[in-house]
N, C-alpha and C. Protein backbone atom coordinates (compact mmCIF):
# COMPACT_ATOMS: atom_id res chain seq x y z
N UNK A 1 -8.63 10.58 21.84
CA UNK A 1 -8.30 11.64 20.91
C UNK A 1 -7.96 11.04 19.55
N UNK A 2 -8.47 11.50 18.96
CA UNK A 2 -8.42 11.10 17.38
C UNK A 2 -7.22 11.86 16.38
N UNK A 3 -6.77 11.18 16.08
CA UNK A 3 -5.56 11.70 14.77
C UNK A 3 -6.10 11.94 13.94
N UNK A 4 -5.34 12.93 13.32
CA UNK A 4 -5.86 12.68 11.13
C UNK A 4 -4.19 12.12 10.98
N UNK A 5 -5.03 11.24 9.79
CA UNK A 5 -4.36 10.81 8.74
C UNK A 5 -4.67 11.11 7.42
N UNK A 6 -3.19 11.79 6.58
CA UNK A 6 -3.34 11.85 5.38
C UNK A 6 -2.60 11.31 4.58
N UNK A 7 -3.38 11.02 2.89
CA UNK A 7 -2.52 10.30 2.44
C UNK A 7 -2.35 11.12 1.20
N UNK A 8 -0.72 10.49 1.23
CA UNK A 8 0.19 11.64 0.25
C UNK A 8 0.33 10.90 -0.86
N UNK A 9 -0.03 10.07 -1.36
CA UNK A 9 -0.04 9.76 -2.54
C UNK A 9 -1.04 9.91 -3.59
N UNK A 10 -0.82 9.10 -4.86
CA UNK A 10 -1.86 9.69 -6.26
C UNK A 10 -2.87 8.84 -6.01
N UNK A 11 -3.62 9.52 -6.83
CA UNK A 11 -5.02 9.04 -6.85
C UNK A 11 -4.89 7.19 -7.25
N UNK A 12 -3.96 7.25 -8.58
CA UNK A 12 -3.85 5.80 -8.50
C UNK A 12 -3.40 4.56 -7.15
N UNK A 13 -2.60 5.58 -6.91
CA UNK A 13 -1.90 4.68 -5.50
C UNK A 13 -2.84 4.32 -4.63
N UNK A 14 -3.89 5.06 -4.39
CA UNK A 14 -4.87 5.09 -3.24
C UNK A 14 -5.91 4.31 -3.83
N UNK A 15 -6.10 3.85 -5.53
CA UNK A 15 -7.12 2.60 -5.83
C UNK A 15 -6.50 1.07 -5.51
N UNK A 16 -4.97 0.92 -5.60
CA UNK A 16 -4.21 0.47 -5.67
C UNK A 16 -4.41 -0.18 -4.02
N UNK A 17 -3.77 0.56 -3.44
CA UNK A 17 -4.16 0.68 -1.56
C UNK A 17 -5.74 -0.12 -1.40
N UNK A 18 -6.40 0.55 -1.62
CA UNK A 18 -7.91 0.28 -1.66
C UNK A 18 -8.17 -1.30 -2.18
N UNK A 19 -7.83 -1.71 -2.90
CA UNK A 19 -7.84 -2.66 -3.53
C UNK A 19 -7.22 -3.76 -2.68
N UNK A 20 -5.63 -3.60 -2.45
CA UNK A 20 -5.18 -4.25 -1.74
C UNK A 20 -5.72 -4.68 0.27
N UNK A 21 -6.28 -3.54 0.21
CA UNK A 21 -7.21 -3.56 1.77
C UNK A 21 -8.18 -4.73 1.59
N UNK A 22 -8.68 -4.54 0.21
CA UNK A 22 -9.90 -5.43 0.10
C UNK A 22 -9.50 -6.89 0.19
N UNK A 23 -8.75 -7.15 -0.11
CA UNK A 23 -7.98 -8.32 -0.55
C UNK A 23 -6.98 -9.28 0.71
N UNK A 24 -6.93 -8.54 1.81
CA UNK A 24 -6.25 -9.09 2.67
C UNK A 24 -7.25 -8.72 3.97
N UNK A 25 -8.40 -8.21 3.86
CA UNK A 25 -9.58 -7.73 5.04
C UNK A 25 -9.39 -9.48 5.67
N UNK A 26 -9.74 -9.18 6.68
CA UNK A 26 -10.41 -10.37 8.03
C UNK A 26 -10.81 -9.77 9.06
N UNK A 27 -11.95 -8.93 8.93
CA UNK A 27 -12.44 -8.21 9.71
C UNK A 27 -13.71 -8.86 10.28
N UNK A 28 -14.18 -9.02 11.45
CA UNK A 28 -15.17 -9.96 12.06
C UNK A 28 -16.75 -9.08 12.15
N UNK A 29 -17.70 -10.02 11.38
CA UNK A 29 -18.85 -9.15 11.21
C UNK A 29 -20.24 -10.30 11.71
N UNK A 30 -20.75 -9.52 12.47
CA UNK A 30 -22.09 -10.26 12.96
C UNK A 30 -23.12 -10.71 11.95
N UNK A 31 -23.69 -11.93 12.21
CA UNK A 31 -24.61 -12.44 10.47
C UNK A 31 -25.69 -10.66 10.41
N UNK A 32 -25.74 -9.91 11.27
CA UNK A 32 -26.74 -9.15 10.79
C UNK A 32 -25.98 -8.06 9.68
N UNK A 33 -24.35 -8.39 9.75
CA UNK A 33 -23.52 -7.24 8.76
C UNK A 33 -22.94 -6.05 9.52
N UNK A 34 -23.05 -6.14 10.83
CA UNK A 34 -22.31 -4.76 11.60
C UNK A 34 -20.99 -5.81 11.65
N UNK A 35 -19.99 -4.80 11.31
CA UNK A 35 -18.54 -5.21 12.02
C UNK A 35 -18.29 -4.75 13.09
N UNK A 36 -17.71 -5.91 13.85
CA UNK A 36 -17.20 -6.00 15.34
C UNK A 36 -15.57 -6.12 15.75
N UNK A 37 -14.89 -6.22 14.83
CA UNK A 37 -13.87 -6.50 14.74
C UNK A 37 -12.79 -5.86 13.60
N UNK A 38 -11.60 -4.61 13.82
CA UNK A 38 -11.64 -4.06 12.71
C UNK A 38 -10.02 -5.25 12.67
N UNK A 39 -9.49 -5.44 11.07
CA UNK A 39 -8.45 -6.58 10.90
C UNK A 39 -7.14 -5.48 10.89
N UNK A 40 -6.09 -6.38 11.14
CA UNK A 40 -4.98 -5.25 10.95
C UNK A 40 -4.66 -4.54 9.73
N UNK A 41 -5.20 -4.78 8.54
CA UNK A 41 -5.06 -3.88 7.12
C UNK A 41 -6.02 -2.74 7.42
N UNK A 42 -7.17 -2.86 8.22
CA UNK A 42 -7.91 -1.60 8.40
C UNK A 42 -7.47 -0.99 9.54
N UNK A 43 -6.75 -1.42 10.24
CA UNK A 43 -6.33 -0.57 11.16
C UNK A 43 -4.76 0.49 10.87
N UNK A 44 -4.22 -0.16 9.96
CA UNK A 44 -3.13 0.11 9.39
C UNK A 44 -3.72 1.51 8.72
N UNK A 45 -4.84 1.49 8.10
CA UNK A 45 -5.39 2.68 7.74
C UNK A 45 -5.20 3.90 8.76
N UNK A 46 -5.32 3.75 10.14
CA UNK A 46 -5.14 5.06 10.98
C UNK A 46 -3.70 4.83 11.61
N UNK A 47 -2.92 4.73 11.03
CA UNK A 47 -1.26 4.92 11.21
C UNK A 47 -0.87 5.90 10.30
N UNK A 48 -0.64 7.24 10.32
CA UNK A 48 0.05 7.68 9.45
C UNK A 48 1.53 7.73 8.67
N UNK A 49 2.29 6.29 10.29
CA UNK A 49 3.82 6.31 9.17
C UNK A 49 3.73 5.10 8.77
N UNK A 50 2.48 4.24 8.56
CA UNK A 50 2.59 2.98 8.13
C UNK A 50 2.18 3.11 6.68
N UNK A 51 1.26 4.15 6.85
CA UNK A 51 0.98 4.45 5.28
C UNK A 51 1.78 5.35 4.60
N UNK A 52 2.90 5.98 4.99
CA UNK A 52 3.81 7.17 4.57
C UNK A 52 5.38 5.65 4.43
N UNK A 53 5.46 4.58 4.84
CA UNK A 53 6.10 3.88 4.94
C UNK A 53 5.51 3.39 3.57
N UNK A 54 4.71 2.81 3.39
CA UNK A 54 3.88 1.86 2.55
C UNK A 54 4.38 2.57 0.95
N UNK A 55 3.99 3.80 1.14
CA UNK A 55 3.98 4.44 -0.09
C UNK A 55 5.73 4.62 0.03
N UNK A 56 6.59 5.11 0.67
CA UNK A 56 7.97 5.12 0.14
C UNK A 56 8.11 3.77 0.07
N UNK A 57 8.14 2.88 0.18
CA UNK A 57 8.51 1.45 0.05
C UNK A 57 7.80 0.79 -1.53
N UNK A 58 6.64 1.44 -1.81
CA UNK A 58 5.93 1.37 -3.13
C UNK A 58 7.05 1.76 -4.19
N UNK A 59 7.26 3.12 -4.06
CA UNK A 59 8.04 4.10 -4.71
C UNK A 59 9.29 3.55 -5.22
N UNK A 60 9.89 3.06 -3.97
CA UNK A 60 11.40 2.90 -3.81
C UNK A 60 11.13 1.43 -4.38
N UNK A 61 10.81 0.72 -4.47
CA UNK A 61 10.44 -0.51 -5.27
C UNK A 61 10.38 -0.57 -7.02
N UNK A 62 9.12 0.74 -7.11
CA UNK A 62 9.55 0.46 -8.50
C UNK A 62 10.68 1.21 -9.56
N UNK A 63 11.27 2.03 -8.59
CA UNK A 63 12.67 2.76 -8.96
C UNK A 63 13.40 2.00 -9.00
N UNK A 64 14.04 1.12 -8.08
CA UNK A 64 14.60 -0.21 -7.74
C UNK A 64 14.60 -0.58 -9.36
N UNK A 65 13.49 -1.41 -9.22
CA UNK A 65 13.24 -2.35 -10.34
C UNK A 65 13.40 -1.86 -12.00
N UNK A 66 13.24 -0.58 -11.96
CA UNK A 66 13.30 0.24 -12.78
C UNK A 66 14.89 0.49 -13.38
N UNK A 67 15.18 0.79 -11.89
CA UNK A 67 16.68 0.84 -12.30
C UNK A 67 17.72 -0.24 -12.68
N UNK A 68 17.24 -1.25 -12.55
CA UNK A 68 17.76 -2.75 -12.20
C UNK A 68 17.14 -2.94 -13.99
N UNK A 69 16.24 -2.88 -14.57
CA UNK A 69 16.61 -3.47 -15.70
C UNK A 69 16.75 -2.55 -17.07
N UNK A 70 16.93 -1.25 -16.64
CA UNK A 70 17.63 -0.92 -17.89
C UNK A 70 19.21 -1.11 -17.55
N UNK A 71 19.58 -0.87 -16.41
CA UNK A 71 20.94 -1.74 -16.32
C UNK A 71 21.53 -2.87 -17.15
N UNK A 72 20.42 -4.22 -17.16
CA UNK A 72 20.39 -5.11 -17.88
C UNK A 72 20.37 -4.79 -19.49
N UNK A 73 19.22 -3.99 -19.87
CA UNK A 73 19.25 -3.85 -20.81
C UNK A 73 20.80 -2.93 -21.69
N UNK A 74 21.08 -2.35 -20.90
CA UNK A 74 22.41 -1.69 -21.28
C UNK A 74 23.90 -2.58 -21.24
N UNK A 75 23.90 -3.27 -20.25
CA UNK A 75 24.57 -4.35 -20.54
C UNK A 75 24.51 -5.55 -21.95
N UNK A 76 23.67 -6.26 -21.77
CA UNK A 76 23.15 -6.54 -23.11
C UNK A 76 23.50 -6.15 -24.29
N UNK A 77 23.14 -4.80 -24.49
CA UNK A 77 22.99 -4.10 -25.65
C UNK A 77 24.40 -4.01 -25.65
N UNK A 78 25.58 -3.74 -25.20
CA UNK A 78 26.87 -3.49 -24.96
C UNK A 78 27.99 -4.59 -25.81
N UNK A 79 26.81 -6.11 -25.54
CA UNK A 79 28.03 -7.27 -25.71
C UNK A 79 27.45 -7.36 -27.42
């Protein structure tokens, strides 16, 4: 039985995703070009809380970071 998976993020996020799939693939393919072997970044594709994980962990990262240096910068600006 087959799941759907959807993905809740922006269009950028999902070139972003895409990109990064490409980039960490080790997926095993016969010299004629059929794949035989799918790698765990493509399989990660049919998890829907790995990718609902992925993207809050995206999110919450650059809020993080976000928040972390105008902090700095307000400090700074202070002394």
């Amino acid at each position: 039985m087959s799941q759907r998976v959807l993905w809740h993020g922006t269009q950028t996020e999902v070139v972003v995703l895409i990109h990064s799939i490409k980039q960490h693939c080790t997926c095993e393919f016969e010299t004629s070009g059929k794949r035989i072997g799918d790698c765990s970044a493509h399989q990660m594709l049919l998890n829907q809380r790995a990718l609902d994980g992925l993207l809050f962990a995206r999110r919450m990262a650059q809020r993080l970071l976000i928040e972390e240096f105008s902090e700095a910068r307000t400090v700074n600006s202070e002394r």
